[in-house]
Protein backbone atom coordinates (compact mmCIF):
# COMPACT_ATOMS: atom_id res chain seq x y z
CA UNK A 1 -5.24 13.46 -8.28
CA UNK A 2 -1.76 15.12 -8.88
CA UNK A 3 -1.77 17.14 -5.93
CA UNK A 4 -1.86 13.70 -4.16
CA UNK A 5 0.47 12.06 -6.91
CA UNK A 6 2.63 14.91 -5.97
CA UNK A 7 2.73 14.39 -2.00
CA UNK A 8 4.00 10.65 -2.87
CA UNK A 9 6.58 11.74 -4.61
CA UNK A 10 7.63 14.12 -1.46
CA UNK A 11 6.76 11.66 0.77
CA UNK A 12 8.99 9.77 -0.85
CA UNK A 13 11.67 12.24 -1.10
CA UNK A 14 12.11 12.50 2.94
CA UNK A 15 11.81 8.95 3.24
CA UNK A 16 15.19 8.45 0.78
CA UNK A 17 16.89 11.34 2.29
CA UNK A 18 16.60 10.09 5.79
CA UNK A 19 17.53 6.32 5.02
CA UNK A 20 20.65 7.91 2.90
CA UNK A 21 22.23 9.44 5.89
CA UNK A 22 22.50 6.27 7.31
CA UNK A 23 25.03 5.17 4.30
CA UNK A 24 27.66 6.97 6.17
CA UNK A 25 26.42 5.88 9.75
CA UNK A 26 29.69 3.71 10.34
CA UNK A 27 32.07 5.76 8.80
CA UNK A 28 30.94 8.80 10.98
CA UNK A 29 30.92 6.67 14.03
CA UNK A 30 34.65 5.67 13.38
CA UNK A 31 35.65 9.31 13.29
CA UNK A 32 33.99 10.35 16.00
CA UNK A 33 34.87 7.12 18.21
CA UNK A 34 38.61 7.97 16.66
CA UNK A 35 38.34 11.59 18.62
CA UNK A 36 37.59 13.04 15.32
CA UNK A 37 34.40 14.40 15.55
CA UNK A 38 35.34 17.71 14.97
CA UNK A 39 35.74 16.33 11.17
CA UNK A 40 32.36 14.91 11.74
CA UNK A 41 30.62 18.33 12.24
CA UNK A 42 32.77 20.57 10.06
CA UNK A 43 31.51 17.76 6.96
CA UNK A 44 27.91 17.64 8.29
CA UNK A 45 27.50 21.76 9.02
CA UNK A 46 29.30 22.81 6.36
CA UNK A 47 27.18 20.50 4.31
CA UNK A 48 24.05 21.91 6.02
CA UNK A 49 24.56 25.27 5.50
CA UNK A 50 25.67 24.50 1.75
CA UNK A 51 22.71 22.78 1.28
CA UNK A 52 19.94 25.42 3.13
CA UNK A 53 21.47 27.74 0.94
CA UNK A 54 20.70 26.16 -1.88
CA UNK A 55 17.48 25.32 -1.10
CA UNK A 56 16.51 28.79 -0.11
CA UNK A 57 17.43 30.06 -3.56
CA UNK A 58 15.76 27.42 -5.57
CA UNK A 59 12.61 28.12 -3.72
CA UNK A 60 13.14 31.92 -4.17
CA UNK A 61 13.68 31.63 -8.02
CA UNK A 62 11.89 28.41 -9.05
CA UNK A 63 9.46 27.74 -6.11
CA UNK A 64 9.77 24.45 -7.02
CA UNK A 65 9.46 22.16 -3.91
CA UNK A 66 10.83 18.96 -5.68
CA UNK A 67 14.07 20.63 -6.87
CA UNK A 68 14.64 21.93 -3.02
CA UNK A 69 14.08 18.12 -1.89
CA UNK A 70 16.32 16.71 -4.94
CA UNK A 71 18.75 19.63 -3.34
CA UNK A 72 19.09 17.49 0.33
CA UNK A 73 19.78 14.11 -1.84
CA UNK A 74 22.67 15.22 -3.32
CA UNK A 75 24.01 16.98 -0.62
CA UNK A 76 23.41 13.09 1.44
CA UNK A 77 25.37 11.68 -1.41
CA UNK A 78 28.50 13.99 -1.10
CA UNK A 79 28.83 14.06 1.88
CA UNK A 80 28.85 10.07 1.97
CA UNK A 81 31.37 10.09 -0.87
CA UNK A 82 33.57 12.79 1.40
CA UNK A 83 33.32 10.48 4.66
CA UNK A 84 34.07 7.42 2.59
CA UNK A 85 37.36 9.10 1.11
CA UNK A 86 38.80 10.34 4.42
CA UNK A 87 38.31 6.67 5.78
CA UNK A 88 39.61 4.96 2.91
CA UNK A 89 42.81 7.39 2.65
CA UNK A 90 43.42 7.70 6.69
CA UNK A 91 45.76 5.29 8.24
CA UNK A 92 43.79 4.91 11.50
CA UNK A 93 41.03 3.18 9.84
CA UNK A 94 43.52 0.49 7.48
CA UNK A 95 42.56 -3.06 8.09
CA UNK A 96 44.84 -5.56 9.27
CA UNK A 97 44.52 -9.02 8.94
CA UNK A 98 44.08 -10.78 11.91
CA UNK A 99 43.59 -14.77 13.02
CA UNK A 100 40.79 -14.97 14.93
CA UNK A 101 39.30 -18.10 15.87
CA UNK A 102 35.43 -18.93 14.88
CA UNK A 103 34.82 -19.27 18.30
CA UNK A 104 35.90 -16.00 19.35
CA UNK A 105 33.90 -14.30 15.95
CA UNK A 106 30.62 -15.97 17.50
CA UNK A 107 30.95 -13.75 20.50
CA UNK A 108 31.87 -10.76 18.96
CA UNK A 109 28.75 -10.75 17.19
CA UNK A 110 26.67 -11.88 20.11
CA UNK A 111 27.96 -9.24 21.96
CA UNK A 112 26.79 -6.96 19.11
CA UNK A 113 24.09 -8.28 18.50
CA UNK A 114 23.04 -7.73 22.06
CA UNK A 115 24.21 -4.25 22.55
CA UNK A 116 21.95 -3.17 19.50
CA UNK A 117 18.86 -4.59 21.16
CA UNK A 118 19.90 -2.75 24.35
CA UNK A 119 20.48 0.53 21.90
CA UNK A 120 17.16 -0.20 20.30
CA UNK A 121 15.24 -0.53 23.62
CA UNK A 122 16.56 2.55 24.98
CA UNK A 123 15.85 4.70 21.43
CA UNK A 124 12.01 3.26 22.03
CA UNK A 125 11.97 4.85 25.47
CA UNK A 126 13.58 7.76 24.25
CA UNK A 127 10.89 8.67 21.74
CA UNK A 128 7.96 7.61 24.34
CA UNK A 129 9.41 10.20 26.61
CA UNK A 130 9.94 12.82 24.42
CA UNK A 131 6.53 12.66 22.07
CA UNK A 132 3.70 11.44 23.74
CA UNK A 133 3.52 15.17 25.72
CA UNK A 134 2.72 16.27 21.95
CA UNK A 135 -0.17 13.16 21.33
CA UNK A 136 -1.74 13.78 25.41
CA UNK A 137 -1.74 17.85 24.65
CA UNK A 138 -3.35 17.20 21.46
CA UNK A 139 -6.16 15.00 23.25
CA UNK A 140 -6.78 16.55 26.53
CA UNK A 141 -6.46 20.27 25.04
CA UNK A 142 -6.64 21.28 21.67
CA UNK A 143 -4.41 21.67 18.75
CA UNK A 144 -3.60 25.18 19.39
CA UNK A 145 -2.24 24.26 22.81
CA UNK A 146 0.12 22.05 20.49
CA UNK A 147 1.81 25.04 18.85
CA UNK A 148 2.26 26.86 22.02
CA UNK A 149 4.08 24.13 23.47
CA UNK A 150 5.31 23.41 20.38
CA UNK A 151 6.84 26.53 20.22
CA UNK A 152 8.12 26.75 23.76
CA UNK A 153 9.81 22.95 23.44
CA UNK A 154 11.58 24.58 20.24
CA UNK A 155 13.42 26.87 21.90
CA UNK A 156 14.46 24.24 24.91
CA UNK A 157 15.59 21.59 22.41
CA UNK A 158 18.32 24.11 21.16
CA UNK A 159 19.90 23.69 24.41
CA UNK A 160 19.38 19.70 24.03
CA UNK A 161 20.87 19.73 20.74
CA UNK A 162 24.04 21.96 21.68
CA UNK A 163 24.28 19.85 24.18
CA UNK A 164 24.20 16.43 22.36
CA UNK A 165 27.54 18.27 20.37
CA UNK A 166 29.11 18.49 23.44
CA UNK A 167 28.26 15.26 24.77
CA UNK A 168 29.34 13.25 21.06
CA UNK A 169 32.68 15.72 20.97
CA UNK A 170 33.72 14.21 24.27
CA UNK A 171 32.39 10.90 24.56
CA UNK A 172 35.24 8.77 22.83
CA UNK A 173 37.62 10.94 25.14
CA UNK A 174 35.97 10.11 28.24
CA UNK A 175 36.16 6.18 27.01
CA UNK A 176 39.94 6.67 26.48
CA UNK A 177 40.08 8.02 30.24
CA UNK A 178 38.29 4.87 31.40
CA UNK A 179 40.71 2.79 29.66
CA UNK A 180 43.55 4.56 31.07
CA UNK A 181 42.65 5.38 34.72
CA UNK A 182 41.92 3.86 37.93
CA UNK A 183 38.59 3.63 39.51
CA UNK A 184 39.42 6.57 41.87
CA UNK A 185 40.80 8.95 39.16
CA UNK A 186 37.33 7.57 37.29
CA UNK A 187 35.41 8.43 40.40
CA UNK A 188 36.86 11.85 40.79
CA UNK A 189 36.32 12.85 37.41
CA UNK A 190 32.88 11.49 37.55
CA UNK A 191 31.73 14.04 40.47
CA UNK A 192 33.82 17.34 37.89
CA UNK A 193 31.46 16.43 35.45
CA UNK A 194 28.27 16.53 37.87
CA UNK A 195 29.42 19.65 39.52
CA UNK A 196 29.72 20.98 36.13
CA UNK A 197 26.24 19.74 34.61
CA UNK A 198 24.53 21.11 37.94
CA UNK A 199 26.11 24.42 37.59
CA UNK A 200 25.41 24.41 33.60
CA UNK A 201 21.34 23.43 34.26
CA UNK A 202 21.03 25.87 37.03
CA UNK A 203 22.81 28.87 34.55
CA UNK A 204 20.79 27.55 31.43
CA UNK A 205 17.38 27.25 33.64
CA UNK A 206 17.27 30.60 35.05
CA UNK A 207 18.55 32.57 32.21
CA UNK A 208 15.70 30.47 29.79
CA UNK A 209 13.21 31.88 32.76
CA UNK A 210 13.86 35.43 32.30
CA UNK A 211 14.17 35.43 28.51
CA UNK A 212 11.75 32.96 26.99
CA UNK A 213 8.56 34.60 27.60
CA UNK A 214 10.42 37.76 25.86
CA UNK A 215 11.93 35.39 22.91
CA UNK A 216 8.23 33.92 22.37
CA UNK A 217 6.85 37.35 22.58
CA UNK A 218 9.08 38.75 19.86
CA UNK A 219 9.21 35.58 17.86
CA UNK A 220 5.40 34.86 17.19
CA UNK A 221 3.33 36.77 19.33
CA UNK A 222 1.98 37.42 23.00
CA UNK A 223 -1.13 35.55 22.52
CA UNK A 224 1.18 32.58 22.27
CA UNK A 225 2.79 33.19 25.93
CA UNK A 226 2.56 30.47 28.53
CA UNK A 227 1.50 30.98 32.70
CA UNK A 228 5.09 31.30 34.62
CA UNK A 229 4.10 28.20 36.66
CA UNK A 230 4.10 26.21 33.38
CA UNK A 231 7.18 27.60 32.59
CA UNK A 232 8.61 26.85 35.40
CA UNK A 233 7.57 23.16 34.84
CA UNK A 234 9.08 22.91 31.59
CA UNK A 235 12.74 24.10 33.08
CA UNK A 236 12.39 21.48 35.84
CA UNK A 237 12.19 19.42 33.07
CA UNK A 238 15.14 21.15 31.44
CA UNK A 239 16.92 21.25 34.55
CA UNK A 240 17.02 17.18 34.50
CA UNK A 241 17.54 16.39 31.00
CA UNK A 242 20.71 18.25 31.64
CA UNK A 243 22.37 17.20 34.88
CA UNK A 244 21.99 13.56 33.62
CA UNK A 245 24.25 14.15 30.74
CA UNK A 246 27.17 13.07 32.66
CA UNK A 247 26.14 9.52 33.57
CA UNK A 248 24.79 9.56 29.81
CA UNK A 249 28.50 10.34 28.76
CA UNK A 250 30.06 7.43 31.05
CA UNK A 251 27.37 4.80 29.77
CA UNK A 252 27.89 5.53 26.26
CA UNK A 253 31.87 5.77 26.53
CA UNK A 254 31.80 2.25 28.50
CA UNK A 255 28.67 0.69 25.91
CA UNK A 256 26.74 0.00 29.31
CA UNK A 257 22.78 -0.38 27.82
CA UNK A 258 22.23 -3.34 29.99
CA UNK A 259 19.19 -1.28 31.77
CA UNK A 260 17.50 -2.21 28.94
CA UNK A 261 14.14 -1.81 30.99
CA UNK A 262 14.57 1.41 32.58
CA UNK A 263 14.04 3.61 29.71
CA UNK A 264 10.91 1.89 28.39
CA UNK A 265 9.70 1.85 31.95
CA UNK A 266 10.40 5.59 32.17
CA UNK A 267 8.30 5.70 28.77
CA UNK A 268 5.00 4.00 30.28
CA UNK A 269 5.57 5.67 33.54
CA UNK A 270 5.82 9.26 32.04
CA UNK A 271 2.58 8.34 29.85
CA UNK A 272 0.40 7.03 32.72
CA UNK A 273 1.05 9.85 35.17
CA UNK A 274 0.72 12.51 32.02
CA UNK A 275 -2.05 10.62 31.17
CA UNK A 276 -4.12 10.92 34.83
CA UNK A 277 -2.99 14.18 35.74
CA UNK A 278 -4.07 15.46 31.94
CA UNK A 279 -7.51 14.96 32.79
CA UNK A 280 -7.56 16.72 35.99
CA UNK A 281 -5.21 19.60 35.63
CA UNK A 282 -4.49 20.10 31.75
CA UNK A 283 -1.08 21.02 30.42
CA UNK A 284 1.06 21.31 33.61
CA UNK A 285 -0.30 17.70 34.37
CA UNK A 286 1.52 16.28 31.11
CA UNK A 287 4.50 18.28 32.18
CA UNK A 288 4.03 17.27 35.96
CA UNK A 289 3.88 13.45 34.54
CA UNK A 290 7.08 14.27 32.29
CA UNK A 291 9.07 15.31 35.95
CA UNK A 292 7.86 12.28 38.10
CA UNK A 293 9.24 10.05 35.46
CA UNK A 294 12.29 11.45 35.27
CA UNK A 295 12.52 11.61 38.57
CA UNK A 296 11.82 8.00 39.85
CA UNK A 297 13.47 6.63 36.98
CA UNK A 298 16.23 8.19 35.99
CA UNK A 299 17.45 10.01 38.98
């Protein structure tokens, strides 16, 4: 009975620490949409290091699993208290009193109101993309398949999440661009950035070839290595997640989510194919399904 008391009170614990990160939600999206988002990262990493640091001591010395989750909760609440001090003390962010008619207040929040069910939609699609490979390897395989691919989709989502620093660092100055510049200059920066994300996924895809099986190898084992040809799948898959970055830069610097469709239909489209070619080829079916979605959908 307190073991299970006990994984309530955990439970809990992740549950308060996630929901308190969004406390500083807006206040890090002004920065960053302010071209600050260097401030962003130095708060959040800095506080992330502080904080693993801590927690890597209290387990060494206390191994006391509720102190290392109390750890993250106060490191959410500084940080929050940190963001909300450089907005209330910078001059960019003072608010000045403006007459605005009630009229032009409804649409404001209409508009807002709309773009958040646009955001929402495409976060759904998002996570149907990117998890139900885990659920349809989990029922077509086994669970040991799981932490193979597990383990392989590990080391690709460190190139997704350097990436997504790159892509929030230059976002708001790509918006400022679009402000500024006419649709040529738009255009020609447009094709730089594709040239440059082709380049990029081509370099990052053949170097991840040649070194992941040796990175797996060393990391956990040989037992846990993956067939080339599946290997090759997943870097297709790599490959496209990271030449589309650029038209995922210009729609989030303009606030374009009206293909509010597209990314759930990439969702059920990814999990039917996955789905049917699961059952008659295994794993590089789910990751076959994962490419033909991406494919007709996004590209």
């Amino acid at each position: 009975v307190n073991a299970v008391s006990h994984v309530f009170i955990y439970w809990a614990f992740f549950v308060i620490n996630t929901s308190l990160t969004y406390s500083y939600a807006k206040h890090s999206t002004l920065l960053t949409a302010n071209q600050q988002y260097s401030v962003v990262r130095k708060i959040q990493g800095g506080g992330k290091i502080l904080i693993i640091a801590l927690q890597i001591l209290l387990l060494v010395t206390t191994h006391n699993f509720l102190l290392y989750l109390l750890v993250e909760t106060i490191g959410v609440i500084v940080q929050y208290f940190i963001f909300k001090n450089i907005i209330n003390n910078d001059i960019h962010f003072k608010v000045v009193p403006q007459s605005i008619s009630d009229d032009e207040k409804t649409t404001l929040k209409n508009e807002l109101k709309i773009k958040i069910k646009n955001m929402f939609f495409h976060k759904i699609g998002g996570v149907l993309v990117l998890n139900t490979d885990y659920l349809l390897v989990s029922k077509f395989l086994n669970l040991s398949y799981v932490t193979i691919y597990g383990s392989y989709m590990m080391v690709f989502q460190v190139v997704t999440v350097l990436m997504s620093s790159f892509v929030n660092a230059i976002t708001a100055s790509v918006g400022n661009f679009l402000i500024n510049q006419n649709d040529d200059e738009v255009t020609s920066i447009a094709k730089q950035f594709n040239t440059v994300f082709i380049a990029l996924a081509t370099f990052i895809s053949l170097n991840m070839y040649f070194l992941v099986n040796d990175f797996i190898t060393s990391w956990i084992g040989e037992k846990f290595i993956l067939g080339n040809g599946i290997v090759i799948l997943m870097l297709v898959n790599v490959f496209i997640s990271v030449i589309r970055i650029p038209c995922d830069i210009f729609k989030n610097a303009t606030g374009f989510f009206g293909d509010v469709y597209y990314p759930l239909l990439e969702g059920v489209v990814n999990l039917f194919f996955s789905a049917l070619l699961a059952f008659y080829i295994g794993l590089p079916g789910i990751i076959i399904g994962t490419i033909i979605s991406n494919v007709l959908i996004t590209l």
